[in-house]
C-alpha atoms as a PDB file:
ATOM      1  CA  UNK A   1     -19.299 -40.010   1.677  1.00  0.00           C
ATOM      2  CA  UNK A   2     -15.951 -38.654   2.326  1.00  0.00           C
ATOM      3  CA  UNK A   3     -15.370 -35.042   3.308  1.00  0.00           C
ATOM      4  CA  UNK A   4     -13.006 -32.425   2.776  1.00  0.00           C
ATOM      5  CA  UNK A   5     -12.548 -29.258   4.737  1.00  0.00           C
ATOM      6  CA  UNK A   6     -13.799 -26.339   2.751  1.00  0.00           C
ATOM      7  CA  UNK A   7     -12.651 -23.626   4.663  1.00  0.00           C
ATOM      8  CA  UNK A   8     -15.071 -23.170   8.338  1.00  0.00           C
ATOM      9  CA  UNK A   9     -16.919 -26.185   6.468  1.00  0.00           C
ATOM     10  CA  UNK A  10     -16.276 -30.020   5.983  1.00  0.00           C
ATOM     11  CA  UNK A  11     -18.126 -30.930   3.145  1.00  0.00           C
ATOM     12  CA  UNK A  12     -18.892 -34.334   1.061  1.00  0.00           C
ATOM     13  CA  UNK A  13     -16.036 -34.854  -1.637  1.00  0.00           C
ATOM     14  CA  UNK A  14     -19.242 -35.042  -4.260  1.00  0.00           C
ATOM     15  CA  UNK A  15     -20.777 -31.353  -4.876  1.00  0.00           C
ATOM     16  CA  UNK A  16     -22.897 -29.578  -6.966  1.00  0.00           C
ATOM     17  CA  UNK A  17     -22.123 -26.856  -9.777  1.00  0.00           C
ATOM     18  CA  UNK A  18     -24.872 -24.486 -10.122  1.00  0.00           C
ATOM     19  CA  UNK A  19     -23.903 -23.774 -14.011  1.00  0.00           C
ATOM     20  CA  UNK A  20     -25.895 -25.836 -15.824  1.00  0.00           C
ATOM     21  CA  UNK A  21     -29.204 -24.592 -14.645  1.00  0.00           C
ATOM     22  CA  UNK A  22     -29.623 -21.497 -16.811  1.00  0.00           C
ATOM     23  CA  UNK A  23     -30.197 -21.495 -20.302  1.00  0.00           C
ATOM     24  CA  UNK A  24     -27.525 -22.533 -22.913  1.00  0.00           C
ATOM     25  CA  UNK A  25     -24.336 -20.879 -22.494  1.00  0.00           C
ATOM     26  CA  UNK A  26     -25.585 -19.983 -19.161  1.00  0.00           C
ATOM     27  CA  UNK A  27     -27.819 -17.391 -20.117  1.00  0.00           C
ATOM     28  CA  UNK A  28     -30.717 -16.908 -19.542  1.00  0.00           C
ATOM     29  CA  UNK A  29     -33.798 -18.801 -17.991  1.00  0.00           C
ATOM     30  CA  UNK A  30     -33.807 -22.622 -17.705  1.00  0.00           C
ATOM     31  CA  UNK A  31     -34.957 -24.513 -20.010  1.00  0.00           C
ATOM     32  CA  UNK A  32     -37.590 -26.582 -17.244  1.00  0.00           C
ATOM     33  CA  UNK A  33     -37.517 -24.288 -14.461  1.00  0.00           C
ATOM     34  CA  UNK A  34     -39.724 -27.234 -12.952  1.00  0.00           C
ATOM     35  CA  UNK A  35     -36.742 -29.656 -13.376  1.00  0.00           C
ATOM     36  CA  UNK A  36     -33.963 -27.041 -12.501  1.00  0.00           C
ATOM     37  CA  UNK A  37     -35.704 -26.510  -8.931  1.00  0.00           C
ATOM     38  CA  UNK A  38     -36.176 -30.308  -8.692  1.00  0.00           C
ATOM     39  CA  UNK A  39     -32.024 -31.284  -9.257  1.00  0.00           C
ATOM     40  CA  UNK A  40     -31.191 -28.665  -6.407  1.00  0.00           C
ATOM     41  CA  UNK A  41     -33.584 -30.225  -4.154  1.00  0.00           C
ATOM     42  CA  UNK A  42     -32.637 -33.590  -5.017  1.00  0.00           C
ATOM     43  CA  UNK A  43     -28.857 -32.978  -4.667  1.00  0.00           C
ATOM     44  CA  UNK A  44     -29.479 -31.857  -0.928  1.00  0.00           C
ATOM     45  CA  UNK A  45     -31.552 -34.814  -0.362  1.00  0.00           C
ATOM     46  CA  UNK A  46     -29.083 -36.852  -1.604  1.00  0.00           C
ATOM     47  CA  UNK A  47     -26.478 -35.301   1.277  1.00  0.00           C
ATOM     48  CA  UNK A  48     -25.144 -32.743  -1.366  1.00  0.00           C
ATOM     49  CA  UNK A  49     -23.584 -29.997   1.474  1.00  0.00           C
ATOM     50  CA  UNK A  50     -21.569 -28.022  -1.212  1.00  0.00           C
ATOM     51  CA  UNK A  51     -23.014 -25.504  -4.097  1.00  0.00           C
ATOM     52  CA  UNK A  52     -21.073 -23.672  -6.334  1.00  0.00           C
ATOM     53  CA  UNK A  53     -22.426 -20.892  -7.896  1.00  0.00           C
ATOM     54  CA  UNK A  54     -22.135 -17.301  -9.699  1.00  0.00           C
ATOM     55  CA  UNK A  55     -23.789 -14.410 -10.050  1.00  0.00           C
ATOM     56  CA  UNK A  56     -22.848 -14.037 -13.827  1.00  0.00           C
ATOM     57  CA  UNK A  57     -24.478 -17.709 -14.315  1.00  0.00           C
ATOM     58  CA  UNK A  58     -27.388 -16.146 -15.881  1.00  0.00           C
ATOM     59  CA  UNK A  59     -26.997 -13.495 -15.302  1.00  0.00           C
ATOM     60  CA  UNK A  60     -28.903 -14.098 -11.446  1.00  0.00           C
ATOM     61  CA  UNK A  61     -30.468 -17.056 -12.552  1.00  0.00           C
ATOM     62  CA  UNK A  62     -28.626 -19.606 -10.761  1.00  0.00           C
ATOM     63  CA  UNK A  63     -28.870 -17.858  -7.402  1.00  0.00           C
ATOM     64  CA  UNK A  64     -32.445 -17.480  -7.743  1.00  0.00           C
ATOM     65  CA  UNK A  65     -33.451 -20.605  -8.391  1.00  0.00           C
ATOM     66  CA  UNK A  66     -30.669 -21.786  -5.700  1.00  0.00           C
ATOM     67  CA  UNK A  67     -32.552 -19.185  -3.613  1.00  0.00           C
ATOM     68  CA  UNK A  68     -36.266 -20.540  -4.451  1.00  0.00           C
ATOM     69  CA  UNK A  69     -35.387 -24.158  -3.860  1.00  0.00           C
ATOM     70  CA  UNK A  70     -33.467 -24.730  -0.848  1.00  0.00           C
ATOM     71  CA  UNK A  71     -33.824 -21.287   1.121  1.00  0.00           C
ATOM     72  CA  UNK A  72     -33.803 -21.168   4.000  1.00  0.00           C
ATOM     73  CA  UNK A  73     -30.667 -23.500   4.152  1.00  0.00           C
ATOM     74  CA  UNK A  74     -29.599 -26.164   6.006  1.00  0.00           C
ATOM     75  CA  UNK A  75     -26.516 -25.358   8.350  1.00  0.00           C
ATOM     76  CA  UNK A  76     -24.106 -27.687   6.986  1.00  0.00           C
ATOM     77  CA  UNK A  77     -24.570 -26.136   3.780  1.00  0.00           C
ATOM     78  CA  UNK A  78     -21.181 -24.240   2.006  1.00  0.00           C
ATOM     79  CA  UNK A  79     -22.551 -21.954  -0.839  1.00  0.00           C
ATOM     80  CA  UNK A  80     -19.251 -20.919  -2.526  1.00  0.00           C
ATOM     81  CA  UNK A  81     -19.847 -18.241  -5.332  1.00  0.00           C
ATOM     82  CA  UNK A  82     -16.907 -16.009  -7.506  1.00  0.00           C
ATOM     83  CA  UNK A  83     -16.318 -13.192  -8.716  1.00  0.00           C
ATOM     84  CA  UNK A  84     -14.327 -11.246 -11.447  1.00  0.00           C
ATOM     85  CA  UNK A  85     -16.529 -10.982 -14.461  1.00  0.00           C
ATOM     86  CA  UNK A  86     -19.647 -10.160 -15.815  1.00  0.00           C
ATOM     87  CA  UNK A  87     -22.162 -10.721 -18.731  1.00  0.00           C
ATOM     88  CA  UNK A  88     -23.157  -7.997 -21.504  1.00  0.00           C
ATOM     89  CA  UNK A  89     -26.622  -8.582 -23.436  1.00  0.00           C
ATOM     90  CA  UNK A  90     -25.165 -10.788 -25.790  1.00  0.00           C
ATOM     91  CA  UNK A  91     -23.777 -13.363 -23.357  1.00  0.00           C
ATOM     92  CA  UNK A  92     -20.130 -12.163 -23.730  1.00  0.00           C
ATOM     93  CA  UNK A  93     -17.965 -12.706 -21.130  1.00  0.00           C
ATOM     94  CA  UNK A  94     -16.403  -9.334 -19.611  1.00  0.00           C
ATOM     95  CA  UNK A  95     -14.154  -8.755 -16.869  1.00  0.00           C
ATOM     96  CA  UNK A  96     -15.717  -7.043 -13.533  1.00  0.00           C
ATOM     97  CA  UNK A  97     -12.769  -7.377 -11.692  1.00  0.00           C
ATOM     98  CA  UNK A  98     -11.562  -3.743  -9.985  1.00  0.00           C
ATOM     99  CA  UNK A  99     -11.768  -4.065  -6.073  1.00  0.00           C
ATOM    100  CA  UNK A 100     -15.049  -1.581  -6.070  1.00  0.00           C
ATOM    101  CA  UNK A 101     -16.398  -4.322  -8.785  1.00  0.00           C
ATOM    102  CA  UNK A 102     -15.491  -7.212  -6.779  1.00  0.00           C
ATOM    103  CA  UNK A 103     -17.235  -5.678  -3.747  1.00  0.00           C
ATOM    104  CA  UNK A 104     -20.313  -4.957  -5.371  1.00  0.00           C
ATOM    105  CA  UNK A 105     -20.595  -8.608  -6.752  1.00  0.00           C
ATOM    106  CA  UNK A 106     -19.860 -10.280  -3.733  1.00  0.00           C
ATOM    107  CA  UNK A 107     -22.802  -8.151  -1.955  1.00  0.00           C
ATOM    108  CA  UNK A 108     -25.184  -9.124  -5.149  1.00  0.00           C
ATOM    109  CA  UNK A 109     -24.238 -12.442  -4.282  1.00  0.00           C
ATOM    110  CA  UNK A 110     -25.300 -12.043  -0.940  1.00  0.00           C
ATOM    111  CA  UNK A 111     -28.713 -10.458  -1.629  1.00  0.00           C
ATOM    112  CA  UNK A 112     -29.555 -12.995  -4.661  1.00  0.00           C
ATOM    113  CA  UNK A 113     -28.843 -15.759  -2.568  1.00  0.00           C
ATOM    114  CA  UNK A 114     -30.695 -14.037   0.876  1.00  0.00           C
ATOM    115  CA  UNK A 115     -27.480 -14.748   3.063  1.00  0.00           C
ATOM    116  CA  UNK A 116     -25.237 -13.009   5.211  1.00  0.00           C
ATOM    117  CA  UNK A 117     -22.273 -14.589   4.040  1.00  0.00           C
ATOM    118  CA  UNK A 118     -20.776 -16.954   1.703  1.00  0.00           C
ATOM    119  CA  UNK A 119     -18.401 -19.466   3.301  1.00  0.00           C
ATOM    120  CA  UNK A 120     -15.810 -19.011   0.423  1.00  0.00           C
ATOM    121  CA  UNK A 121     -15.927 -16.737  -2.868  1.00  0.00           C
ATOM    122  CA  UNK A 122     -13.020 -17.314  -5.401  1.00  0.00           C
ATOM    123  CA  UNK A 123     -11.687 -14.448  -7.236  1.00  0.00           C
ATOM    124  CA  UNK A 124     -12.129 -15.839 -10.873  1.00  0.00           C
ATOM    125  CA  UNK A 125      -9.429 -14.536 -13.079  1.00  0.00           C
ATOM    126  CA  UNK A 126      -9.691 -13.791 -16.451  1.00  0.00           C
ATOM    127  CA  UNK A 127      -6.780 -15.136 -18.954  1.00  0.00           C
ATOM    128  CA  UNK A 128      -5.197 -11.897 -19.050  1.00  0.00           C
ATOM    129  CA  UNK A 129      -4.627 -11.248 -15.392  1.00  0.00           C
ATOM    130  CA  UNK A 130      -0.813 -11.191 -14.337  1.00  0.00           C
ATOM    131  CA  UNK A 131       0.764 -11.302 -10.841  1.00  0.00           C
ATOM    132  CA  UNK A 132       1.349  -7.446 -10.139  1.00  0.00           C
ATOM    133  CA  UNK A 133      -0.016  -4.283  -8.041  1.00  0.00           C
ATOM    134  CA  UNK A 134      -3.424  -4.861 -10.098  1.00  0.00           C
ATOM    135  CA  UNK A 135      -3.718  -8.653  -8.929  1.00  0.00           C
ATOM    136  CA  UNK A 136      -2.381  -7.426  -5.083  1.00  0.00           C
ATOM    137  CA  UNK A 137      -5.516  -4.947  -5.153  1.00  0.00           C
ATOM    138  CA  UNK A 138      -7.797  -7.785  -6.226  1.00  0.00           C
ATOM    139  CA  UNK A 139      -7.007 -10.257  -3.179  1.00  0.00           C
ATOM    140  CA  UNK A 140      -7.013  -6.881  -0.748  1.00  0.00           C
ATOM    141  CA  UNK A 141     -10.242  -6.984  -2.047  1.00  0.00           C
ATOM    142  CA  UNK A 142     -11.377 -10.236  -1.130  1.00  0.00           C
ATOM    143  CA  UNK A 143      -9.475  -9.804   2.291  1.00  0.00           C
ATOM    144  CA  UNK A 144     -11.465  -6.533   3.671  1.00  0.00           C
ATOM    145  CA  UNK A 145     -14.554  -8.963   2.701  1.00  0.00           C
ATOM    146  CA  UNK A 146     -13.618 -11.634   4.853  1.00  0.00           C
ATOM    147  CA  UNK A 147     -12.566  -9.345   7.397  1.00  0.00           C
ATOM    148  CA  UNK A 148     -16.176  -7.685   7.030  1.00  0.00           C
ATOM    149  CA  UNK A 149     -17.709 -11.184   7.359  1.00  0.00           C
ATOM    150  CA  UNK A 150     -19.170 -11.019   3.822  1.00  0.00           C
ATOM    151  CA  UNK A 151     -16.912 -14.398   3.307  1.00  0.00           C
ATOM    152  CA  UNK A 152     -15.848 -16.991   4.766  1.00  0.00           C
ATOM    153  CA  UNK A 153     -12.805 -17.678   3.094  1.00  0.00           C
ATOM    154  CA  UNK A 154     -10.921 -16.644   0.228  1.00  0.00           C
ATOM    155  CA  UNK A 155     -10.840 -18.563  -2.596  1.00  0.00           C
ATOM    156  CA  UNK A 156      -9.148 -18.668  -6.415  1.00  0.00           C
ATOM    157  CA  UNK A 157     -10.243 -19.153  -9.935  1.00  0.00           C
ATOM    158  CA  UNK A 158      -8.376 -20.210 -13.304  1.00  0.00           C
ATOM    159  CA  UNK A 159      -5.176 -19.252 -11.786  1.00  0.00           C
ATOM    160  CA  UNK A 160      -1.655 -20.763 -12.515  1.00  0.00           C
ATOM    161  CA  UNK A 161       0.604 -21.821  -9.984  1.00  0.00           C
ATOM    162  CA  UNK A 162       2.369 -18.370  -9.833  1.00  0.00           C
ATOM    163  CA  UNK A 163      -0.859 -16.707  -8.852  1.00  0.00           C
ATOM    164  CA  UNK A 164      -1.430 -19.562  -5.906  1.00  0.00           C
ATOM    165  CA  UNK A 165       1.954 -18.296  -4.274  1.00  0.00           C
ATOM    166  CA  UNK A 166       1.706 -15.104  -4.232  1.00  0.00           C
ATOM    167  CA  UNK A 167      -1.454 -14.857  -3.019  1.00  0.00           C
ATOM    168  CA  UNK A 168      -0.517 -17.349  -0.207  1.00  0.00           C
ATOM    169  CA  UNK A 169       2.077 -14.636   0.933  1.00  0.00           C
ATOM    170  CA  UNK A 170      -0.921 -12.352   1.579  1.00  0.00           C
ATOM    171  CA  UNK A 171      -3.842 -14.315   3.002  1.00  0.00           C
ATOM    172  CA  UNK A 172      -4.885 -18.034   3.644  1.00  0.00           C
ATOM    173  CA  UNK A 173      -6.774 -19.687   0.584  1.00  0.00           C
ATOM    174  CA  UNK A 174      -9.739 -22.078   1.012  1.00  0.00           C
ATOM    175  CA  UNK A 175     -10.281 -23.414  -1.791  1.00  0.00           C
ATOM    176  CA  UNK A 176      -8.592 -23.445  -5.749  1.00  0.00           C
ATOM    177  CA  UNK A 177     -11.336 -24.148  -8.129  1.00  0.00           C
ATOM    178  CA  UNK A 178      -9.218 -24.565 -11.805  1.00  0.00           C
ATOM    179  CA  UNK A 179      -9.627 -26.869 -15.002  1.00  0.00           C
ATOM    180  CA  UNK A 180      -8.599 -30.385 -14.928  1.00  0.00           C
ATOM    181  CA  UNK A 181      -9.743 -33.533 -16.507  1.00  0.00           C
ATOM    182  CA  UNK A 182      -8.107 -36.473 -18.178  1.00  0.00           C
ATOM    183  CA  UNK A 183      -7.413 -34.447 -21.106  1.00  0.00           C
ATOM    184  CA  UNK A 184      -6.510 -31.119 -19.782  1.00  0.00           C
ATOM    185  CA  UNK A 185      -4.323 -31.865 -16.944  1.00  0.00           C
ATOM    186  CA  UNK A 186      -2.250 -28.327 -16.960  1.00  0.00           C
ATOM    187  CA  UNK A 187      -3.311 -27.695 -13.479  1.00  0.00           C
ATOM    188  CA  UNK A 188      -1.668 -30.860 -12.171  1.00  0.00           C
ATOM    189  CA  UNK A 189       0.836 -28.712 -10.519  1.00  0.00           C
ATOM    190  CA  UNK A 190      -1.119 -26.129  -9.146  1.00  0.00           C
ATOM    191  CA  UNK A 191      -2.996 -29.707  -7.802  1.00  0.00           C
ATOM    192  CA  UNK A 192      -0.024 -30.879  -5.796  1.00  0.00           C
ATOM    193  CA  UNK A 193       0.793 -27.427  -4.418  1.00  0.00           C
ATOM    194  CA  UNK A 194      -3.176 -27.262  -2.627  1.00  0.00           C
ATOM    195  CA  UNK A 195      -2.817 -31.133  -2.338  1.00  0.00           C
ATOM    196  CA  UNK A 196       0.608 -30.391  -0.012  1.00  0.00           C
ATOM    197  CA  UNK A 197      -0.777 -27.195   1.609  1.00  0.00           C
ATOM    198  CA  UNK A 198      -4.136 -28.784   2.531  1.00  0.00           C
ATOM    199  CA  UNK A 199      -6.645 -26.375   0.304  1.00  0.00           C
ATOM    200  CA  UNK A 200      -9.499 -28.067  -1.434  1.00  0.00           C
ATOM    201  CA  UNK A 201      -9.183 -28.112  -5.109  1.00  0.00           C
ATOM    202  CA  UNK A 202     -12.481 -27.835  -7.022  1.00  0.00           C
ATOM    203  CA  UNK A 203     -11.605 -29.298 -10.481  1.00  0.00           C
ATOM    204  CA  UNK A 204     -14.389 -27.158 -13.475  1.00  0.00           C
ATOM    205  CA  UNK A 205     -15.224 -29.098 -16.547  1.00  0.00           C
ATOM    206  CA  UNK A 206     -13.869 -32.836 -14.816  1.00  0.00           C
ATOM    207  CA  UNK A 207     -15.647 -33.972 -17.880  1.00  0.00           C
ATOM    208  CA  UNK A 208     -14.687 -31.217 -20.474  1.00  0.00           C
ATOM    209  CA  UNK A 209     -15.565 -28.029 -21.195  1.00  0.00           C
ATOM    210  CA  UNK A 210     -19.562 -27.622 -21.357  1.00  0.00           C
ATOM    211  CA  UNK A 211     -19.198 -24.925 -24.188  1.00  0.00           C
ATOM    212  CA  UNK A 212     -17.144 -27.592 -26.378  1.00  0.00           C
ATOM    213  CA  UNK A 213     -19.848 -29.820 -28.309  1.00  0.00           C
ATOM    214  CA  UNK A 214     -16.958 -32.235 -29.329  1.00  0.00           C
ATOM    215  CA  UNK A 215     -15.811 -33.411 -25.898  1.00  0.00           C
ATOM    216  CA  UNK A 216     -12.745 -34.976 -25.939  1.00  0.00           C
ATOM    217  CA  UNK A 217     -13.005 -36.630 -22.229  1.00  0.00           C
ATOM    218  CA  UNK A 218     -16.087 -38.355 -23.186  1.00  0.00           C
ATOM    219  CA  UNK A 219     -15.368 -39.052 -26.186  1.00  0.00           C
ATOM    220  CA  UNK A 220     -11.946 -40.631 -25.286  1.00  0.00           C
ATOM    221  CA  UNK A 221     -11.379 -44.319 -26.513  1.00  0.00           C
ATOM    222  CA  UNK A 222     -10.077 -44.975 -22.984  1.00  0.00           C
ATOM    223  CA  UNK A 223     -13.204 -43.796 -21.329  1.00  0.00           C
ATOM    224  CA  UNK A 224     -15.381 -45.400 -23.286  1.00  0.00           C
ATOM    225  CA  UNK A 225     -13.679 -49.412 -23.080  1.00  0.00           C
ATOM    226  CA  UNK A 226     -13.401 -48.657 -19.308  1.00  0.00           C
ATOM    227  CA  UNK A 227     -17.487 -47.720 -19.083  1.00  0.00           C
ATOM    228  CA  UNK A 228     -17.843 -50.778 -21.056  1.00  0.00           C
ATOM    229  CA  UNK A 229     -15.655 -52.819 -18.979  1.00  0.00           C
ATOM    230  CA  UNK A 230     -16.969 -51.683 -15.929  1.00  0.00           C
ATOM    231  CA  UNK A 231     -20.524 -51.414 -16.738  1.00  0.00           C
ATOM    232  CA  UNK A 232     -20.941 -47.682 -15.849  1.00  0.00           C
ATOM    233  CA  UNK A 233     -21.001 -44.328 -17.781  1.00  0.00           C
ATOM    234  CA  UNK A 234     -18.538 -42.757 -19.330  1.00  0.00           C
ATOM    235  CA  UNK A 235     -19.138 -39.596 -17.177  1.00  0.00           C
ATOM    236  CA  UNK A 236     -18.569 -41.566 -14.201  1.00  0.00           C
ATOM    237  CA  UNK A 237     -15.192 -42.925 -15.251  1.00  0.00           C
ATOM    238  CA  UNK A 238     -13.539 -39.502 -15.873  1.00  0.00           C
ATOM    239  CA  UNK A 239     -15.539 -38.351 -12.928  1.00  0.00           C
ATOM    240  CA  UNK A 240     -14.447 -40.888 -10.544  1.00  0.00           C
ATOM    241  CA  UNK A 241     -10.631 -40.237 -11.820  1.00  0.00           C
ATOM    242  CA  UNK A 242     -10.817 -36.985 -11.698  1.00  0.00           C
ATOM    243  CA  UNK A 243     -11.771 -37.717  -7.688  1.00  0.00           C
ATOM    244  CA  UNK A 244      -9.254 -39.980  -6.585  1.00  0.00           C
ATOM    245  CA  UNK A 245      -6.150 -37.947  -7.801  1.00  0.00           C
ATOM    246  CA  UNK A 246      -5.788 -36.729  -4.510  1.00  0.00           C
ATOM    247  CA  UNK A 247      -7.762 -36.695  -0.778  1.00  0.00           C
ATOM    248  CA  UNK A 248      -8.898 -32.784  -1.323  1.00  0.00           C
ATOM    249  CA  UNK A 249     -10.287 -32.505  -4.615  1.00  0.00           C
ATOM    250  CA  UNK A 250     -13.676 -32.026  -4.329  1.00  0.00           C
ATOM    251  CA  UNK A 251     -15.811 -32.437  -7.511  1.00  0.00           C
ATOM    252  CA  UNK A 252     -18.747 -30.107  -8.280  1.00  0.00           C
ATOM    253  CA  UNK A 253     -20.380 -31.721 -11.447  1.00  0.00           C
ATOM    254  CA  UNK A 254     -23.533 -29.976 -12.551  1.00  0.00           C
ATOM    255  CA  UNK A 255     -26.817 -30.571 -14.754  1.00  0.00           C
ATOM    256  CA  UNK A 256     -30.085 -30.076 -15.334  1.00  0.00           C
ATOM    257  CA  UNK A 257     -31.072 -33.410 -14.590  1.00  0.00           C
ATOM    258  CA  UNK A 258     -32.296 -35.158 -12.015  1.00  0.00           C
ATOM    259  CA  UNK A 259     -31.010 -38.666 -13.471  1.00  0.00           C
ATOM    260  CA  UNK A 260     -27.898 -37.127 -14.671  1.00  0.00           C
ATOM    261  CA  UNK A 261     -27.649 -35.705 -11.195  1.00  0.00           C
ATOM    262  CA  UNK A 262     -28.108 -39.351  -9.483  1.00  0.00           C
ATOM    263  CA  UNK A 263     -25.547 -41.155 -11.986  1.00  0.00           C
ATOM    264  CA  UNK A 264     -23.037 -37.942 -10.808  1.00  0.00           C
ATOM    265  CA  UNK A 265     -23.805 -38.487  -7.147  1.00  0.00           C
ATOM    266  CA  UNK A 266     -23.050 -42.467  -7.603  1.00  0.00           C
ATOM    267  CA  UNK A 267     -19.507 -41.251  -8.143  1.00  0.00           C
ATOM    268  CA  UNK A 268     -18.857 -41.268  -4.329  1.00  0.00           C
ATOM    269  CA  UNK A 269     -19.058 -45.123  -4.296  1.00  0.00           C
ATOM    270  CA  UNK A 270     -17.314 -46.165  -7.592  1.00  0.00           C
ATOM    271  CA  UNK A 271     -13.533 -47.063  -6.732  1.00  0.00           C
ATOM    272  CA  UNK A 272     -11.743 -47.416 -10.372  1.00  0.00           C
ATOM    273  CA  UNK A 273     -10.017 -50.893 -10.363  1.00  0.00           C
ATOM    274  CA  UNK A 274      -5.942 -51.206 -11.303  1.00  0.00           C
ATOM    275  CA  UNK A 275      -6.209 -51.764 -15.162  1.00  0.00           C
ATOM    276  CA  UNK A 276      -8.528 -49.036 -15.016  1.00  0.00           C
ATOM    277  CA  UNK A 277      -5.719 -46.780 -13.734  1.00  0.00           C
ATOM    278  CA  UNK A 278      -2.991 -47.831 -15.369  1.00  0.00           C
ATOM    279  CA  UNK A 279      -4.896 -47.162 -18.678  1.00  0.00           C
ATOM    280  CA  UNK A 280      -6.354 -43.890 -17.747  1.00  0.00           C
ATOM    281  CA  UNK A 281      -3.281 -42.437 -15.976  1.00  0.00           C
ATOM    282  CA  UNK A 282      -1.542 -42.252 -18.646  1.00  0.00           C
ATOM    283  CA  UNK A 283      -2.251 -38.967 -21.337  1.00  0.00           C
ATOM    284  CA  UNK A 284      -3.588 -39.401 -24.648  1.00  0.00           C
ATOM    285  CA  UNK A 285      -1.280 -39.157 -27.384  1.00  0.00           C
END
């Protein structure tokens, strides 16, 4: 497989996401806690050397079963978590994002997880967050962490291009983990600024958002002909373009599957032929 460097790491272009393995709308316990432990083994047997996770995917959940399968970890392995919000008791989504906050969930990370530190942790911004004195105080956050050795790099979440630059003018970024898929390609330019700079981009929801039950990627007419065509799944058509956009986006598709995990992993070998491109390149009406 090809690799990418993820900050200290170099890790396989093909990752995991750690989302999927809670309950529905990540909450709660898995549904096959059985089968949950048995994709995160099978992704490292299958040379899987990057995990992302959360703390809020859960809440705890994914960390602890992250924790129960594969702990203690192999060296080569890059657990990359993030930070910035939180869940209340009815699965909202709430921000946890004042320095003190960010602290505290980076060291939760750490003890969930039973590490020292995390080779990268992306400060995950809510939609709400602009580039002022509050955002500065969120990356000098992140920066006394790496400078405590809680991280290993510093990394970004759901940001726009804005947000990239100026945090570039305080610290080095590892890694930009933002939405982006054959329908939703708004990050496209925040794509080519990492893609120029050399900072792995970790494209979320490559095949739609997982809290939309009408998915548009998937269910794209485009998709589908070229899964025909090609005689593979529809998931790994948007999944391999998604991939070859550039040399440092590194996909992190999750389930909790094993089989959906070994069609995902497949991915690393499928090379999308010309008409394939030409058709898919271009944007839906």
């Amino acid at each position: 497989m090809q690799t990418y460097p993820l900050g200290q790491f170099s890790v396989g272009r093909v990752g995991f996401g750690a989302m999927q393995l809670p309950g529905p709308g990540v909450f709660g316990p898995p549904r096959d806690r059985a089968e949950a432990l048995a994709v995160l083994r099978r992704a490292v047997a299958m040379g899987v050397d990057h995990i992302d996770t959360a703390q809020f995917y859960g809440p705890d959940v994914a960390n602890e079963l992250i924790r129960e399968a594969l702990h203690p970890y192999a060296a080569d392995l890059a657990l990359v978590s993030k930070v910035g919000a939180r869940r209340n008791e009815s699965a909202g989504w709430l921000h946890y994002d004042q320095p003190e906050q960010l602290r505290t969930a980076i060291e939760d990370n750490l003890r969930t997880l039973g590490v020292e530190q995390l080779a990268a942790v992306n400060l995950r911004l809510m939609e709400d967050v602009k580039v002022d004195q509050r955002y500065d105080d969120q990356l000098a956050a992140m920066v006394q962490a790496r400078e405590d050795g809680l991280i290993g790099g510093v990394g970004l979440s759901n940001v726009t291009l804005e947000h990239l630059l100026r945090a570039l003018e305080i610290t080095p970024v590892v890694c930009v983990q933002n939405p982006l898929n054959l329908v939703d390609r708004a990050s496209m330019p925040v794509l080519d600024e990492c893609t120029a700079r050399g900072i792995a981009f970790v494209p979320f929801f490559p095949l739609g958002s997982a809290f939309n039950p009408r998915n548009p990627v998937l269910g794209d007419a485009r998709v589908i002909s070229t899964a025909e065509r090609l005689g593979i799944t529809t998931a790994q058509v948007a999944l391999a373009w998604t991939l070859a956009l550039a040399p440092n986006v590194l996909l992190i598709p999750g389930t909790s599957s094993v089989r959906h995990l070994e069609e995902n992993m497949a991915v690393a070998t499928i090379e999308l032929d010309d008409e394939a491109r030409q058709l898919l390149d271009t944007r839906a009406p």
